[in-house]
C-alpha atoms as a PDB file:
ATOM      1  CA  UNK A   1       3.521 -41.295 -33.821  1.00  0.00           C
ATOM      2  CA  UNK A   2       3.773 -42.795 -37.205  1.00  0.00           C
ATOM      3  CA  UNK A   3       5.617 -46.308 -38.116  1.00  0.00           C
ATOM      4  CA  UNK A   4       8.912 -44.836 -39.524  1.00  0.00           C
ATOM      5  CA  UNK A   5      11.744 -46.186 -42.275  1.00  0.00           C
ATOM      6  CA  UNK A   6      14.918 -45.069 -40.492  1.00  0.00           C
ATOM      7  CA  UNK A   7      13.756 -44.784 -37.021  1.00  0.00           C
ATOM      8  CA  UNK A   8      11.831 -46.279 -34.189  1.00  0.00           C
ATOM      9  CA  UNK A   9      10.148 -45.289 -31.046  1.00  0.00           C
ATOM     10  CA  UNK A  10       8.242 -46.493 -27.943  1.00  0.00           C
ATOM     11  CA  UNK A  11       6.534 -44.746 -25.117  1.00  0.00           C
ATOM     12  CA  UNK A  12       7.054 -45.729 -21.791  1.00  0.00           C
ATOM     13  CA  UNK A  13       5.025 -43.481 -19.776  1.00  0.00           C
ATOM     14  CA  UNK A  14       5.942 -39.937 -20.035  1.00  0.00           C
ATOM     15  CA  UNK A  15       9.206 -41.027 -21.690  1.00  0.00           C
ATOM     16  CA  UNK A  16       9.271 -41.123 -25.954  1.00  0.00           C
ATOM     17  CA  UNK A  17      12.553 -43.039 -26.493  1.00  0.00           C
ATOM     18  CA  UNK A  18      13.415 -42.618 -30.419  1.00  0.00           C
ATOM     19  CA  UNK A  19      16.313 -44.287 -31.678  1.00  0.00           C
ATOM     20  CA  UNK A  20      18.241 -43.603 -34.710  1.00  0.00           C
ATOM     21  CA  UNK A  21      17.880 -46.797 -36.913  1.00  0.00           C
ATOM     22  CA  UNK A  22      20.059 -47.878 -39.720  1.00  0.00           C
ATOM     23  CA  UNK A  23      22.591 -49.951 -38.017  1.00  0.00           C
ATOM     24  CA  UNK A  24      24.395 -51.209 -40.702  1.00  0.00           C
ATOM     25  CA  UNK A  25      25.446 -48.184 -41.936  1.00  0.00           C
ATOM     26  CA  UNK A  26      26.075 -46.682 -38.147  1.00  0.00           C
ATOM     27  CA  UNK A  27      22.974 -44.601 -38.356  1.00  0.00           C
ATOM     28  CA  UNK A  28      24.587 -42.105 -40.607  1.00  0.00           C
ATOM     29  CA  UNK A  29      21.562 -39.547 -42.255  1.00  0.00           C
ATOM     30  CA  UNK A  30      20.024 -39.471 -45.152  1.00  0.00           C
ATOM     31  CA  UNK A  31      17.532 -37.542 -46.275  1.00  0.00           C
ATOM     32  CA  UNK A  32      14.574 -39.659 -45.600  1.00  0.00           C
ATOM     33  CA  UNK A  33      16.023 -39.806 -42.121  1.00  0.00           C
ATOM     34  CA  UNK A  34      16.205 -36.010 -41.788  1.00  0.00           C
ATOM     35  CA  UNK A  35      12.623 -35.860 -43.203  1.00  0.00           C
ATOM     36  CA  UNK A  36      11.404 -38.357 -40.253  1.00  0.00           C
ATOM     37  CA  UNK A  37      13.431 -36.547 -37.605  1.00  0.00           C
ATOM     38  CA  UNK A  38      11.541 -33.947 -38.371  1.00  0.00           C
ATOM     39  CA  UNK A  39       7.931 -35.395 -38.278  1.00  0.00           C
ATOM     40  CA  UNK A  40       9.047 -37.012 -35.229  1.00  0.00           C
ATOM     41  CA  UNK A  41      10.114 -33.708 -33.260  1.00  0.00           C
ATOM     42  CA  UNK A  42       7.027 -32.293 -34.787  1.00  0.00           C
ATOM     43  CA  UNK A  43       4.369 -35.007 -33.040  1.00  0.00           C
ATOM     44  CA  UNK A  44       6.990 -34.406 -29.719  1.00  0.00           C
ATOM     45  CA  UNK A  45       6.440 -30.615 -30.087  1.00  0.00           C
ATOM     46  CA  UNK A  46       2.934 -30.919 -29.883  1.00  0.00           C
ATOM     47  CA  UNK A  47       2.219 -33.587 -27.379  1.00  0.00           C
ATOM     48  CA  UNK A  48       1.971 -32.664 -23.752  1.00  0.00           C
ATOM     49  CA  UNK A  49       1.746 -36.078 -22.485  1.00  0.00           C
ATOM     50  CA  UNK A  50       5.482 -36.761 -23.808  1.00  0.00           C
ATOM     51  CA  UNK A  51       7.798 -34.858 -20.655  1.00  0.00           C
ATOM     52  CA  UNK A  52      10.990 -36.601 -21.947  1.00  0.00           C
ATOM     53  CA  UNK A  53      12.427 -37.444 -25.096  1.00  0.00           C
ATOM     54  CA  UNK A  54      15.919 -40.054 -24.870  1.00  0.00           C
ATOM     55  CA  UNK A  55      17.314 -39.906 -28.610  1.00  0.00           C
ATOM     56  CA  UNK A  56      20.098 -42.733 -29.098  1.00  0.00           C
ATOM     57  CA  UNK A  57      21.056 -45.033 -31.777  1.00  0.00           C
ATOM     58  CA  UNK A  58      20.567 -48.592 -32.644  1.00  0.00           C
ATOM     59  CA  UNK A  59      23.965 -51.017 -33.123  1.00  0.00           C
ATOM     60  CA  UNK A  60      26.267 -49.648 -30.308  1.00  0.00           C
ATOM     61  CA  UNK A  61      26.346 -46.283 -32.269  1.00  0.00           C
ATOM     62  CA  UNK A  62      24.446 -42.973 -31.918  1.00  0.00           C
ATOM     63  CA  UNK A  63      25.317 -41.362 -35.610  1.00  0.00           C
ATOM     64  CA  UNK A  64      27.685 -41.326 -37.580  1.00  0.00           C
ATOM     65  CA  UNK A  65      27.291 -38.191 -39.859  1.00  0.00           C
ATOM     66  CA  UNK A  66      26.185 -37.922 -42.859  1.00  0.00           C
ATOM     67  CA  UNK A  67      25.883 -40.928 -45.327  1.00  0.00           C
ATOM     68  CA  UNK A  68      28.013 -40.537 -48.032  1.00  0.00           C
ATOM     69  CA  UNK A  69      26.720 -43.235 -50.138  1.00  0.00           C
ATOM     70  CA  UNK A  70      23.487 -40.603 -50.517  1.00  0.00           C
ATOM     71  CA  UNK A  71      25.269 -36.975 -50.158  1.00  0.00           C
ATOM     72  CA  UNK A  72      25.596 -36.654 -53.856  1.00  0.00           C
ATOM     73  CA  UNK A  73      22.310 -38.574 -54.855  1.00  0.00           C
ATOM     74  CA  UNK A  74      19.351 -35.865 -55.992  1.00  0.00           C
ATOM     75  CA  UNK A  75      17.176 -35.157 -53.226  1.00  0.00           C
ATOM     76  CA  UNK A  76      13.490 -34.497 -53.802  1.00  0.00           C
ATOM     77  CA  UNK A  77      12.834 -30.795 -52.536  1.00  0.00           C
ATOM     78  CA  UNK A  78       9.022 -29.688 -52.474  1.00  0.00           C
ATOM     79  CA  UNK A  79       8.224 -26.179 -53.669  1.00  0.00           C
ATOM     80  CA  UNK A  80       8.027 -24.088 -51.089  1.00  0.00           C
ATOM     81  CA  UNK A  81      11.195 -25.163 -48.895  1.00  0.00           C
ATOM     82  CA  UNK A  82      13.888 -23.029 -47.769  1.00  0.00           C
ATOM     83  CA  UNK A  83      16.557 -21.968 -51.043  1.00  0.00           C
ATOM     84  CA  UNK A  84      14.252 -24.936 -52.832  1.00  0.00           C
ATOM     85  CA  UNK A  85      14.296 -22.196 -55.535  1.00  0.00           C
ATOM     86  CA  UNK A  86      18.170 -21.946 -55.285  1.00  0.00           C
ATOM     87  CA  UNK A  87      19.630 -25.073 -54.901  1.00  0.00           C
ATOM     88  CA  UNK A  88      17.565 -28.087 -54.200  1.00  0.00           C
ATOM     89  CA  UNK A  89      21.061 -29.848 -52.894  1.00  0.00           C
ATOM     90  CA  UNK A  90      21.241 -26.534 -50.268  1.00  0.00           C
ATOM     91  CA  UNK A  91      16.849 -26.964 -49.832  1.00  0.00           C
ATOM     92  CA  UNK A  92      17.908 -30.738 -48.765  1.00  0.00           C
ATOM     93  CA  UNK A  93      20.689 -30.067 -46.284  1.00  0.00           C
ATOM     94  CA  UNK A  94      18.361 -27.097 -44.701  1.00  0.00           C
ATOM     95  CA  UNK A  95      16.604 -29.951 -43.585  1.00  0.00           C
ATOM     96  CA  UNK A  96      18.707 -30.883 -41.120  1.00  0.00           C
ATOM     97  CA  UNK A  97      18.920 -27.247 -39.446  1.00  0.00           C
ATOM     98  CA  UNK A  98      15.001 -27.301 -39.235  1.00  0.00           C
ATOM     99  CA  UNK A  99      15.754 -30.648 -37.503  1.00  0.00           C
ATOM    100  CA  UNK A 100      18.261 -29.396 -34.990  1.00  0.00           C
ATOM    101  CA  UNK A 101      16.004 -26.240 -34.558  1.00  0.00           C
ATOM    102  CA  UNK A 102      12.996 -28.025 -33.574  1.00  0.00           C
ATOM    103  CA  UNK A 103      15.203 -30.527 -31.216  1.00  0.00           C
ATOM    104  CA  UNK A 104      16.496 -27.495 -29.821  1.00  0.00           C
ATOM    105  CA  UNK A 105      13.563 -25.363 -29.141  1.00  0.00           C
ATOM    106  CA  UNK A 106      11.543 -28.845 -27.858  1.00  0.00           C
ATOM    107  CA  UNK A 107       9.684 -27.692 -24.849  1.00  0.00           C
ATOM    108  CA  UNK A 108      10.461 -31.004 -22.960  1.00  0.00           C
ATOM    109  CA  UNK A 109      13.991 -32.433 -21.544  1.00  0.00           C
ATOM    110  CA  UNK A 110      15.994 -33.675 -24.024  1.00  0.00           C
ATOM    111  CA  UNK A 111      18.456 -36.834 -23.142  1.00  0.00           C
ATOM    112  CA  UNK A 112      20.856 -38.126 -25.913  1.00  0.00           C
ATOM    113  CA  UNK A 113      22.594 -41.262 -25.224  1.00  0.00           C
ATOM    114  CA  UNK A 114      25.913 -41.853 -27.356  1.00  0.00           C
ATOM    115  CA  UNK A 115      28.113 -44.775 -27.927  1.00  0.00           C
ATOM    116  CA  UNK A 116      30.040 -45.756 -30.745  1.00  0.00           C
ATOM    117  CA  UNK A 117      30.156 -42.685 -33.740  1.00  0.00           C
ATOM    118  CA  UNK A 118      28.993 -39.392 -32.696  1.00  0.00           C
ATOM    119  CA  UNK A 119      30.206 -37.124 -35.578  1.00  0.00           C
ATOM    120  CA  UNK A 120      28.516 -34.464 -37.827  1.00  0.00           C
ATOM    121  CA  UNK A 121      24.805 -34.537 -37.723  1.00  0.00           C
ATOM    122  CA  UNK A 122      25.289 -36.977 -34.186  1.00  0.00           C
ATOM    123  CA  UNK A 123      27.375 -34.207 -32.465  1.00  0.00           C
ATOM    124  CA  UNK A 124      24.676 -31.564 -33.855  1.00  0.00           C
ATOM    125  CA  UNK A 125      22.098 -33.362 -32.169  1.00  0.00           C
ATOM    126  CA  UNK A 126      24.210 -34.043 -29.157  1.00  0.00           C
ATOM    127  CA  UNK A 127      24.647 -30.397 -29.234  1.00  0.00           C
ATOM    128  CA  UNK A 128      21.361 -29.214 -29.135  1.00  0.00           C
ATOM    129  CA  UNK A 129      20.195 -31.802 -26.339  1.00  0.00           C
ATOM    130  CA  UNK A 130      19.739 -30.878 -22.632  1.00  0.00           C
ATOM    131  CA  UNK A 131      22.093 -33.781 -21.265  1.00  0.00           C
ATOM    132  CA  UNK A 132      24.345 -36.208 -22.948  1.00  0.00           C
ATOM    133  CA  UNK A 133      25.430 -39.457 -21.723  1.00  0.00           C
ATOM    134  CA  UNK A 134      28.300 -40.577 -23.270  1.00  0.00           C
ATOM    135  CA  UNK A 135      30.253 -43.786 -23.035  1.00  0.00           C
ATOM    136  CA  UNK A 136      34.347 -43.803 -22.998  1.00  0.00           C
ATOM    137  CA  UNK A 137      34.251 -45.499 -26.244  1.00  0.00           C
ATOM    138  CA  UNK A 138      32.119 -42.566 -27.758  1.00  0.00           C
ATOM    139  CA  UNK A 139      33.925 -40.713 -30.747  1.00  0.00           C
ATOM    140  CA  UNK A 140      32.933 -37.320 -31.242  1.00  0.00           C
ATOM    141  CA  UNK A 141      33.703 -34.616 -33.712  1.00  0.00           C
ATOM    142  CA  UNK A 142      33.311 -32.908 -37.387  1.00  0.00           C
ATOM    143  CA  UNK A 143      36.005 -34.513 -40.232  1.00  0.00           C
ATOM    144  CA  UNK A 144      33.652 -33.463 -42.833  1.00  0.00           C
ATOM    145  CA  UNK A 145      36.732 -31.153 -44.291  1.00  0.00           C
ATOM    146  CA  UNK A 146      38.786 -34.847 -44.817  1.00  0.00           C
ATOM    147  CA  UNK A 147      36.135 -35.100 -47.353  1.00  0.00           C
ATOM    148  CA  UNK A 148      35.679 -31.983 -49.014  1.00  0.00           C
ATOM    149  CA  UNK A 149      32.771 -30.171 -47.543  1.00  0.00           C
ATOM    150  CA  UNK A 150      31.616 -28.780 -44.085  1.00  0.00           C
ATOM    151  CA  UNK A 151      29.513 -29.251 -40.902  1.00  0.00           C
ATOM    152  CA  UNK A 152      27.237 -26.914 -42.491  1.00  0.00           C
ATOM    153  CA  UNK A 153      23.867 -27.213 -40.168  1.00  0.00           C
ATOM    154  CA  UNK A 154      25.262 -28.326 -37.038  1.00  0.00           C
ATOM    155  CA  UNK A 155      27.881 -25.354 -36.702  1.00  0.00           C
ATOM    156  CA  UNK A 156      25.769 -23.063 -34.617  1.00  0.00           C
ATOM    157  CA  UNK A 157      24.786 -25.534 -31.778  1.00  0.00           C
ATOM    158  CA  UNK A 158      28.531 -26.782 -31.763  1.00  0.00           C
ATOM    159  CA  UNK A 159      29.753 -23.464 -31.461  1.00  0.00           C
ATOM    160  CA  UNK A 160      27.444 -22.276 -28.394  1.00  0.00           C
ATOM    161  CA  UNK A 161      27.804 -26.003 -26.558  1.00  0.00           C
ATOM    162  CA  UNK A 162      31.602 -26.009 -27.065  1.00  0.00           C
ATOM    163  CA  UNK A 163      32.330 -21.979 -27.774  1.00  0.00           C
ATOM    164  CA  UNK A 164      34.463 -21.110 -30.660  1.00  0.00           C
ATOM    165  CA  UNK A 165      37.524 -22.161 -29.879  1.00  0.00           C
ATOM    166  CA  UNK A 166      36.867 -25.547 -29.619  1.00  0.00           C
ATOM    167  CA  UNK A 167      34.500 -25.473 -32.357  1.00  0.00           C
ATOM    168  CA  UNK A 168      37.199 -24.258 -34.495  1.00  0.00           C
ATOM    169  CA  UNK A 169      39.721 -27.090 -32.933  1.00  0.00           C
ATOM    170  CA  UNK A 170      36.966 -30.083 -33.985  1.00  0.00           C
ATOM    171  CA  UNK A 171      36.205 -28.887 -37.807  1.00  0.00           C
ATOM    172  CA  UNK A 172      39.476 -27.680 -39.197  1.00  0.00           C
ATOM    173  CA  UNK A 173      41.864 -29.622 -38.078  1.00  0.00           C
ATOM    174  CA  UNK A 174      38.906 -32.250 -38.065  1.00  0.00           C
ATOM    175  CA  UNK A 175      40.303 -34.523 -35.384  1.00  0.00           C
ATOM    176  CA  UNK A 176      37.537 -37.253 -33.737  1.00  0.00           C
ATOM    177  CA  UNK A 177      38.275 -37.280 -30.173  1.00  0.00           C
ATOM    178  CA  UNK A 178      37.238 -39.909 -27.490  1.00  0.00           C
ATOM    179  CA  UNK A 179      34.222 -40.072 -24.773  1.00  0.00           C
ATOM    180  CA  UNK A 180      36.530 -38.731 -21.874  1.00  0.00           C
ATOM    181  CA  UNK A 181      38.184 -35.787 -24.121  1.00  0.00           C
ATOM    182  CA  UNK A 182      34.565 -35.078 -25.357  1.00  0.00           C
ATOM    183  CA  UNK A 183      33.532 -34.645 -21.520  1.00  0.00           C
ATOM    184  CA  UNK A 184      36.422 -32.855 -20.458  1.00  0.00           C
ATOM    185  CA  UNK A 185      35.282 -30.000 -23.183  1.00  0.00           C
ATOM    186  CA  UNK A 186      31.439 -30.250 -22.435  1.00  0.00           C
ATOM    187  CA  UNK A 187      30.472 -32.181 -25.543  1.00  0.00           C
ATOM    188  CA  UNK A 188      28.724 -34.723 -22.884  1.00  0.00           C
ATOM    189  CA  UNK A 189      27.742 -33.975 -19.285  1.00  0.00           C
ATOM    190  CA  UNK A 190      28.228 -37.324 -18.151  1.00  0.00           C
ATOM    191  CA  UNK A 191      30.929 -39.837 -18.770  1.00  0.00           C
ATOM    192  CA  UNK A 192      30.321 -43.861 -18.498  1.00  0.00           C
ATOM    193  CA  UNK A 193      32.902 -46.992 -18.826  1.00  0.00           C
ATOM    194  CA  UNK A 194      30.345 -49.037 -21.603  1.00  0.00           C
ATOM    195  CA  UNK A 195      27.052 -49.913 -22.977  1.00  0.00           C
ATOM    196  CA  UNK A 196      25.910 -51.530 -19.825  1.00  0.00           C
ATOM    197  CA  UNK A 197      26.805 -48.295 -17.950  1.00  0.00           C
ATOM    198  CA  UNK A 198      25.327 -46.382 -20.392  1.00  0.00           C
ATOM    199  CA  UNK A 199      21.895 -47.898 -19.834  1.00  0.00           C
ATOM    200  CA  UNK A 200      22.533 -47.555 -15.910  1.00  0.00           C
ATOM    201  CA  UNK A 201      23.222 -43.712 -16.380  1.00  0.00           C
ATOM    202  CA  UNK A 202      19.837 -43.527 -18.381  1.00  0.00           C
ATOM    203  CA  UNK A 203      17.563 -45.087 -16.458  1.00  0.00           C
ATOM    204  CA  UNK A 204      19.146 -42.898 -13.258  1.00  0.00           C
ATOM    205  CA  UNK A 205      18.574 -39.771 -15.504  1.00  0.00           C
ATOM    206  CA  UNK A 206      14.967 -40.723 -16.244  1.00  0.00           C
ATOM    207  CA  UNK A 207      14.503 -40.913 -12.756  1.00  0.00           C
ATOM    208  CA  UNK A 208      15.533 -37.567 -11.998  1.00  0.00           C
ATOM    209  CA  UNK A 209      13.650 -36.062 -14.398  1.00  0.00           C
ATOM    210  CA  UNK A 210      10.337 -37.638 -13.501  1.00  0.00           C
ATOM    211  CA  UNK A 211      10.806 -34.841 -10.423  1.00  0.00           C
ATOM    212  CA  UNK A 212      10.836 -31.956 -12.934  1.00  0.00           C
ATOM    213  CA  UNK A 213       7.665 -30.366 -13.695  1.00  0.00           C
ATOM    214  CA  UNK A 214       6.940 -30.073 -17.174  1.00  0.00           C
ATOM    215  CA  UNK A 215       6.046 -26.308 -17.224  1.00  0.00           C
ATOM    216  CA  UNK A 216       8.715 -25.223 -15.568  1.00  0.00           C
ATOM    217  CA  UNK A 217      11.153 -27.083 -17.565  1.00  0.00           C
ATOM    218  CA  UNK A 218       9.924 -25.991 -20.448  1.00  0.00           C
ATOM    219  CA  UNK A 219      10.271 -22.514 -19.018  1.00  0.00           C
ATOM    220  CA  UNK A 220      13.482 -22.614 -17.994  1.00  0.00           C
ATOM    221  CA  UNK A 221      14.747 -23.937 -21.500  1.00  0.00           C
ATOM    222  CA  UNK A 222      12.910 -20.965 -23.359  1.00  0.00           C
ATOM    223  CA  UNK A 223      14.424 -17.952 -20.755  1.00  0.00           C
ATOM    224  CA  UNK A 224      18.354 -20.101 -21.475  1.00  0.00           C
ATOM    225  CA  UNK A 225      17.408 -19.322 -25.067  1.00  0.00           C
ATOM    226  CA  UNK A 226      16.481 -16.201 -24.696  1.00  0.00           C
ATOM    227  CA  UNK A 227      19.811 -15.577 -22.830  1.00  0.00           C
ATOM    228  CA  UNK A 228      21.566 -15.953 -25.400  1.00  0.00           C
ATOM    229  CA  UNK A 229      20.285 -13.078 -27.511  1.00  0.00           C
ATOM    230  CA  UNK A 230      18.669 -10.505 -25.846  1.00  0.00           C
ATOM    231  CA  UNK A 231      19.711  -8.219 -23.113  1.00  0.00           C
ATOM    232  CA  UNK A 232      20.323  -9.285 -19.388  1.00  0.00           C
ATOM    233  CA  UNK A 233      17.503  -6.890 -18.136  1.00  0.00           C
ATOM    234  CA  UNK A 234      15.150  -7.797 -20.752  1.00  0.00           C
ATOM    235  CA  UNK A 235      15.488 -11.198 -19.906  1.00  0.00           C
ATOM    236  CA  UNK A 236      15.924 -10.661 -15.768  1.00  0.00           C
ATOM    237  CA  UNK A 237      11.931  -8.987 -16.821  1.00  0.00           C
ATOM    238  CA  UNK A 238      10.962 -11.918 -18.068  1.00  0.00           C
ATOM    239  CA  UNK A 239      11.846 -14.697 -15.991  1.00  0.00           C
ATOM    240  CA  UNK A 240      10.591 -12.455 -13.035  1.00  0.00           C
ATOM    241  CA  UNK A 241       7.159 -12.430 -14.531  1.00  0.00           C
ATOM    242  CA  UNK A 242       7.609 -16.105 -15.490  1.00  0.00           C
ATOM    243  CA  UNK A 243       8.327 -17.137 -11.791  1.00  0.00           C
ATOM    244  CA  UNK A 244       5.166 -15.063 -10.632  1.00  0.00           C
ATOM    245  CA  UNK A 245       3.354 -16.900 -12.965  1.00  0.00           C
ATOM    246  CA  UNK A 246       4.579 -20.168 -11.847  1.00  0.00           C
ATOM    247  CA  UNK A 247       3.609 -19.755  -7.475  1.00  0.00           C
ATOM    248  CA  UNK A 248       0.108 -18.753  -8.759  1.00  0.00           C
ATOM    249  CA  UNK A 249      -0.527 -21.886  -9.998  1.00  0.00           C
ATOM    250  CA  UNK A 250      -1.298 -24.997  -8.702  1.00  0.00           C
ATOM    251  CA  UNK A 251       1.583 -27.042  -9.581  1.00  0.00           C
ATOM    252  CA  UNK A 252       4.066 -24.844  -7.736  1.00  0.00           C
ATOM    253  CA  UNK A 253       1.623 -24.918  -4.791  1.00  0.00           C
ATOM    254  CA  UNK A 254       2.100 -29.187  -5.063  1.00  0.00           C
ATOM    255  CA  UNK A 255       5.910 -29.043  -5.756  1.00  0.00           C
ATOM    256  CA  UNK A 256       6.743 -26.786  -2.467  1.00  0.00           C
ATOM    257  CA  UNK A 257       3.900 -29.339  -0.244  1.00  0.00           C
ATOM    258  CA  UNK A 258       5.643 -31.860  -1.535  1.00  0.00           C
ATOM    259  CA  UNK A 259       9.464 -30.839  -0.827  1.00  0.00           C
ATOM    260  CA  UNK A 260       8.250 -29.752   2.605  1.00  0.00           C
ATOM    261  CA  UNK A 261       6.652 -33.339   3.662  1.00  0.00           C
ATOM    262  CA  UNK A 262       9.492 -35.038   2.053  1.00  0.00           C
ATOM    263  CA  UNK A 263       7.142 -36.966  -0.778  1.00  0.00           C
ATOM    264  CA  UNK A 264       7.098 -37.227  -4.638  1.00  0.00           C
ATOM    265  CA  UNK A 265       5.249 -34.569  -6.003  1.00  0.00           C
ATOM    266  CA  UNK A 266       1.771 -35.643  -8.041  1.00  0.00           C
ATOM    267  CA  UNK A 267       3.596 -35.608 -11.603  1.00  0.00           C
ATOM    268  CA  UNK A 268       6.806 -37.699 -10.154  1.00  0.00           C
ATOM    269  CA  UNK A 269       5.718 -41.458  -9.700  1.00  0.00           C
ATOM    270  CA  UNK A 270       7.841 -42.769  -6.593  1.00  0.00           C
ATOM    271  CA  UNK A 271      10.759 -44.763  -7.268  1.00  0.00           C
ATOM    272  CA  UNK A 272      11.629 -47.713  -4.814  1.00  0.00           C
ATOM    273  CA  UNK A 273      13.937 -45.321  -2.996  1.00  0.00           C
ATOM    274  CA  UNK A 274      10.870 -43.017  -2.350  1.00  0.00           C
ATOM    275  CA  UNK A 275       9.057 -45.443  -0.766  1.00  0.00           C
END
């Protein structure tokens, strides 16, 4: 993983944690940040050894949309990119869907931690995670329309988290809502008093998923995609010829000797409760 402008990273173990980095401005995106983001899934995409990513935000925020002191600058568009040859303003903000796509589509759990601003682009990526953590403090939503323009790249992953109706309720009448509103809806699948907590939460959350084989995660993630497209019984085919797949090989053979003599299984290192 590269040394990045807007963001920063560390491995610890299995676990990337990338963190959205431009506190002074509450780690709204630019473009250079979208451009990053993207890199950054990319190496995650590729990289069996990562089995977690944890996205949050540095400064007691996650995001806080997009930056308007760089919306209306001129964004450099390469030849090549999506509607470059339309609108290099459009090409730009494209971007940010090839972002959200790739965080969606990540064959690895994806755990977003949010305090402070999650709006626009935050909620997006909120969206498209496996399992957000939020804080009480945590203020979600879309006001883009109290400025003139719309939650353009985000709106699919909003829409399928939250359905329609609430989707609708967040970007027209474009109302931020709190932490424990934002969990009451499904925005975030856990709900926390404060930063402190918020780190608790985490660290439990890593722990859990240190049990999850990475195969079968990423498996599991591809067939709920696919469930949302394509027909029941097309999908019922495939996740029966997934499973079969799965108890012929050798991890499933670990994961059910390891259930039934009450151990970690080889991928999971033992926590002190384990022991």
């Amino acid at each position: 993983m590269p040394e990045f402008e807007t963001l920063d990273w560390a491995l610890d173990g299995a676990v990337l944690r990338l963190r959205l980095n431009r506190p002074d401005r509450r780690n709204a995106v630019t473009h250079r940040m979208m451009q990053e983001l993207t890199a950054a899934l990319g190496r995650v995409a590729g990289d069996p050894a990562i089995r977690v990513l944890l996205l949050s935000g540095a400064g007691g925020n996650f995001c806080a949309g997009g930056d308007l002191a760089h919306m209306l600058a001129p964004p450099e568009v390469a030849p090549g990119e999506a509607l470059a040859d339309r609108d290099p303003v459009a090409a730009a903000y494209r971007r940010m869907g090839d972002a959200l796509a790739l965080l969606d589509a990540l064959p690895q759990a994806v755990v977003v931690a949010v305090d402070g601003a999650c709006v626009g682009a935050g909620l997006g990526m909120a969206c498209a995670a496996d399992y957000v953590i939020a804080t009480e403090r945590a203020k979600f939503g879309m006001p883009e329309a109290r400025a003139g323009f719309i939650p353009s790249q985000i709106l699919p992953y909003v829409v399928r988290r939250l359905g329609e109706g609430q989707a609708r309720r967040l970007a027209v009448v474009a109302r931020v809502i709190d932490g424990r509103e934002a969990f009451r809806i499904g925005a975030a699948h856990e709900l926390v008093a404060d930063g402190a907590a918020l780190e608790t939460a985490v660290e439990a959350a890593l722990r859990d998923l240190a049990w999850a084989e990475p195969t079968a995660v990423a498996e599991i993630k591809r067939l709920i995609r696919r469930a949302e497209t394509d027909a029941p019984a097309d999908v019922l085919d495939d996740a029966a010829l997934s499973i079969a797949r799965l108890l012929a090989a050798p991890a499933a053979a670990e994961g059910i000797r390891a259930f039934q003599e009450k151990r970690p299984p080889a991928w999971a290192a033992p926590t002190p409760e384990d022991v």
